[in-house]
Protein backbone atom coordinates (compact mmCIF):
# COMPACT_ATOMS: atom_id res chain seq x y z
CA UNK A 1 -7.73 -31.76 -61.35
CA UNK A 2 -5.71 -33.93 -63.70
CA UNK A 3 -1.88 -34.92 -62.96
CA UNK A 4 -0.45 -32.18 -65.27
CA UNK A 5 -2.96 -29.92 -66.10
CA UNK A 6 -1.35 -26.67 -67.39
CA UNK A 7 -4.07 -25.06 -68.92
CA UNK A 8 -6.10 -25.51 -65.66
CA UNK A 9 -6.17 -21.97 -63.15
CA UNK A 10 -6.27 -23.98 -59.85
CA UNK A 11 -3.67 -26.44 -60.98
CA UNK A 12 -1.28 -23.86 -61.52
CA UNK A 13 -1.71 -21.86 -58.44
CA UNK A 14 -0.98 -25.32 -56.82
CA UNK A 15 2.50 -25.01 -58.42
CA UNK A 16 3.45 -21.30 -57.52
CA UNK A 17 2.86 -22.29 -53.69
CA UNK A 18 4.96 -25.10 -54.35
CA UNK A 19 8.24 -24.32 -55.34
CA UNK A 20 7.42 -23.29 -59.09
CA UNK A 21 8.37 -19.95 -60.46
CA UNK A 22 6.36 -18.68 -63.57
CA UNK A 23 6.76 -16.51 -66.63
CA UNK A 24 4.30 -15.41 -69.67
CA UNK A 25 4.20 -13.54 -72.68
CA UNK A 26 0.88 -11.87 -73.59
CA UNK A 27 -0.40 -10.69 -76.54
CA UNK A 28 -4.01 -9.00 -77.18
CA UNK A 29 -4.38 -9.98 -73.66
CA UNK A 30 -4.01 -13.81 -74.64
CA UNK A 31 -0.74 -16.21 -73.05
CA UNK A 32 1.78 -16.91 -76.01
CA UNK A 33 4.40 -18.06 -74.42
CA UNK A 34 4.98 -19.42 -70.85
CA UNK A 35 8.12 -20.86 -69.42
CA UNK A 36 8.38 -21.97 -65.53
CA UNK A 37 11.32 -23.16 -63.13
CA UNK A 38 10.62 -26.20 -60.42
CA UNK A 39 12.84 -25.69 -57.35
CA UNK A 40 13.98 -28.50 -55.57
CA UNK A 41 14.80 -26.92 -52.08
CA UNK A 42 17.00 -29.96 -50.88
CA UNK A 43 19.56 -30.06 -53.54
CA UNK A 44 19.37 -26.19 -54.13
CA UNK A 45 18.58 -26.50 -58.02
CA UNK A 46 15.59 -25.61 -60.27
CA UNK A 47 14.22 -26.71 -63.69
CA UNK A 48 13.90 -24.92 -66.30
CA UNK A 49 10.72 -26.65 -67.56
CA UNK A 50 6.79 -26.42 -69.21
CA UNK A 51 8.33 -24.25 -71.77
CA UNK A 52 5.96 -23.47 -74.92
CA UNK A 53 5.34 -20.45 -77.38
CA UNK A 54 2.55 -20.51 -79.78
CA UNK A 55 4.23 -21.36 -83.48
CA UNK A 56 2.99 -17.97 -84.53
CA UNK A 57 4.88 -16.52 -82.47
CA UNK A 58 8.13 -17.96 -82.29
CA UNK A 59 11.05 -16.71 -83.27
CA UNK A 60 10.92 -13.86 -81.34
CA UNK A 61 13.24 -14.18 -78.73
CA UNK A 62 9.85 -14.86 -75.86
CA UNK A 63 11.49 -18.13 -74.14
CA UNK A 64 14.68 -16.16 -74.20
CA UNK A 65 13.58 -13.24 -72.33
CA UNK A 66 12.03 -15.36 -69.84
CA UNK A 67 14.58 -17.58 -69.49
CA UNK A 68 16.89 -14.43 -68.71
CA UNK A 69 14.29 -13.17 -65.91
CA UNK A 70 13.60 -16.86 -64.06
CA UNK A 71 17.70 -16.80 -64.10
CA UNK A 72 18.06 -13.61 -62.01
CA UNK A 73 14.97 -15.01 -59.82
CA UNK A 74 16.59 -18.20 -59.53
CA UNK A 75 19.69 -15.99 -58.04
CA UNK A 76 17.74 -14.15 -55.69
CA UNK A 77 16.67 -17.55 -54.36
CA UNK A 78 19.77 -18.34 -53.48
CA UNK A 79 19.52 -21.28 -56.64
CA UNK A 80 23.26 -22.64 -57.25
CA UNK A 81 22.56 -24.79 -60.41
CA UNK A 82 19.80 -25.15 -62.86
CA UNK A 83 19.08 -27.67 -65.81
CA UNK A 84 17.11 -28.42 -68.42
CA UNK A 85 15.95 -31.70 -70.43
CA UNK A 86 15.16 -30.56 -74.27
CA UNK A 87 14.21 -32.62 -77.04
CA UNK A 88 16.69 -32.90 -79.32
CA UNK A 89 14.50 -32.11 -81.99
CA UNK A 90 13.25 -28.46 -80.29
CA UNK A 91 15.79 -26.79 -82.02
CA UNK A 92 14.71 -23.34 -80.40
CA UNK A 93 14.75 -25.11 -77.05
CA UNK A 94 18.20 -26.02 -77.38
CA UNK A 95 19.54 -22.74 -78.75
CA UNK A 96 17.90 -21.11 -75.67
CA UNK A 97 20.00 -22.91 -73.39
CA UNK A 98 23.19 -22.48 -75.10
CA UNK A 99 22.52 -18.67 -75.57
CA UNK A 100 21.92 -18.69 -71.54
CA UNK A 101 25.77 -20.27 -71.51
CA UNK A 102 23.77 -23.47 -70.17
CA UNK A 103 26.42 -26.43 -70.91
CA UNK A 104 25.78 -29.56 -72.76
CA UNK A 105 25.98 -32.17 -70.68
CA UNK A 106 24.80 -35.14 -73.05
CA UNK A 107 22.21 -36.91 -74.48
CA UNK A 108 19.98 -39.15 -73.03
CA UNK A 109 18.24 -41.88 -75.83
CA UNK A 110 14.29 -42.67 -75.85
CA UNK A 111 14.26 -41.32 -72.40
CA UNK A 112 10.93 -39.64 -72.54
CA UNK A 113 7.63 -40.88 -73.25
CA UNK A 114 6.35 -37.91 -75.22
CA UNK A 115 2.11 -37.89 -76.06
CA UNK A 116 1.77 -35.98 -79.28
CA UNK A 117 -1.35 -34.76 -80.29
CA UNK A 118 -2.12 -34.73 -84.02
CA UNK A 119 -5.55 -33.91 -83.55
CA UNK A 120 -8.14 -33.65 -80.70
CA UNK A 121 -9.31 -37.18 -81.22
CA UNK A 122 -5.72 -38.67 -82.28
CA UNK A 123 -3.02 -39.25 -79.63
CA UNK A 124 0.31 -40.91 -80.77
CA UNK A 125 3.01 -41.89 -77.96
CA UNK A 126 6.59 -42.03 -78.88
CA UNK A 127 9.92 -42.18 -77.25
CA UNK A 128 11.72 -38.88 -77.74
CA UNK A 129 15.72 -38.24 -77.25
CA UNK A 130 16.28 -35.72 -74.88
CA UNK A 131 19.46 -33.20 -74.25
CA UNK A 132 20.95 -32.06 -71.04
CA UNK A 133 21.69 -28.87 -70.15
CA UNK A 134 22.47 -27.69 -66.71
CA UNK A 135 24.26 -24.36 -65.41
CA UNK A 136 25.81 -22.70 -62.04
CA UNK A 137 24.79 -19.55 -61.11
């Protein structure tokens, strides 16, 4: 089992014992989107994280809808805050949050190291702004 290996079953049971809450969107029986919230049980906060749709399927309002249902679990859990790190260039990432009433709370310059895939064989690195959102609930 690799460090982050999200498209691996036993990895990913791993995280819903631990702490991480899960959402999907199916279609023809196939995951098109998938959004998740990491709770960190001492400082009674969660983030909103591993957030992906397929690009045909965007636009839609998917990471929306999920975002609205990990919020009300995130409530039941007693969660008092919740944030986010988007790349400032996921434009649908960053309108999520905002349409949630997250707040801006700044941007934070080649803070991530980012692996980008261009093709199977081709892996480019870059450093990759990201935004901060966070929100009480």
């Amino acid at each position: 089992m690799s460090k982050f290996a999200m498209n691996e079953a036993e990895y990913i049971a791993f995280m819903m014992y631990n702490n991480v809450y899960f959402t999907v969107c199916e279609y023809q029986d196939e995951i098109v989107s998938a959004c998740s919230a990491s709770v960190l049980p001492d400082f009674n906060c969660a983030e909103m994280t591993d957030c992906a749709t397929l690009p045909e399927h965007r636009k839609k309002n998917l990471l929306s809808q999920q975002y609205g249902l990990i919020i009300e679990k995130m409530k039941e859990k007693g969660i008092q805050t919740l944030f986010c790190y988007a790349r400032t260039l996921s434009i649908g990432m960053n309108i999520v949050n905002a349409k949630h009433m997250f707040t801006y709370g700044g941007c934070m310059k080649n803070n991530s190291n980012i692996q980008e895939r261009y093709n199977n064989n081709d892996a480019k690195h870059s450093l990759a702004n990201m935004n901060i959102w966070y929100k009480q609930i």
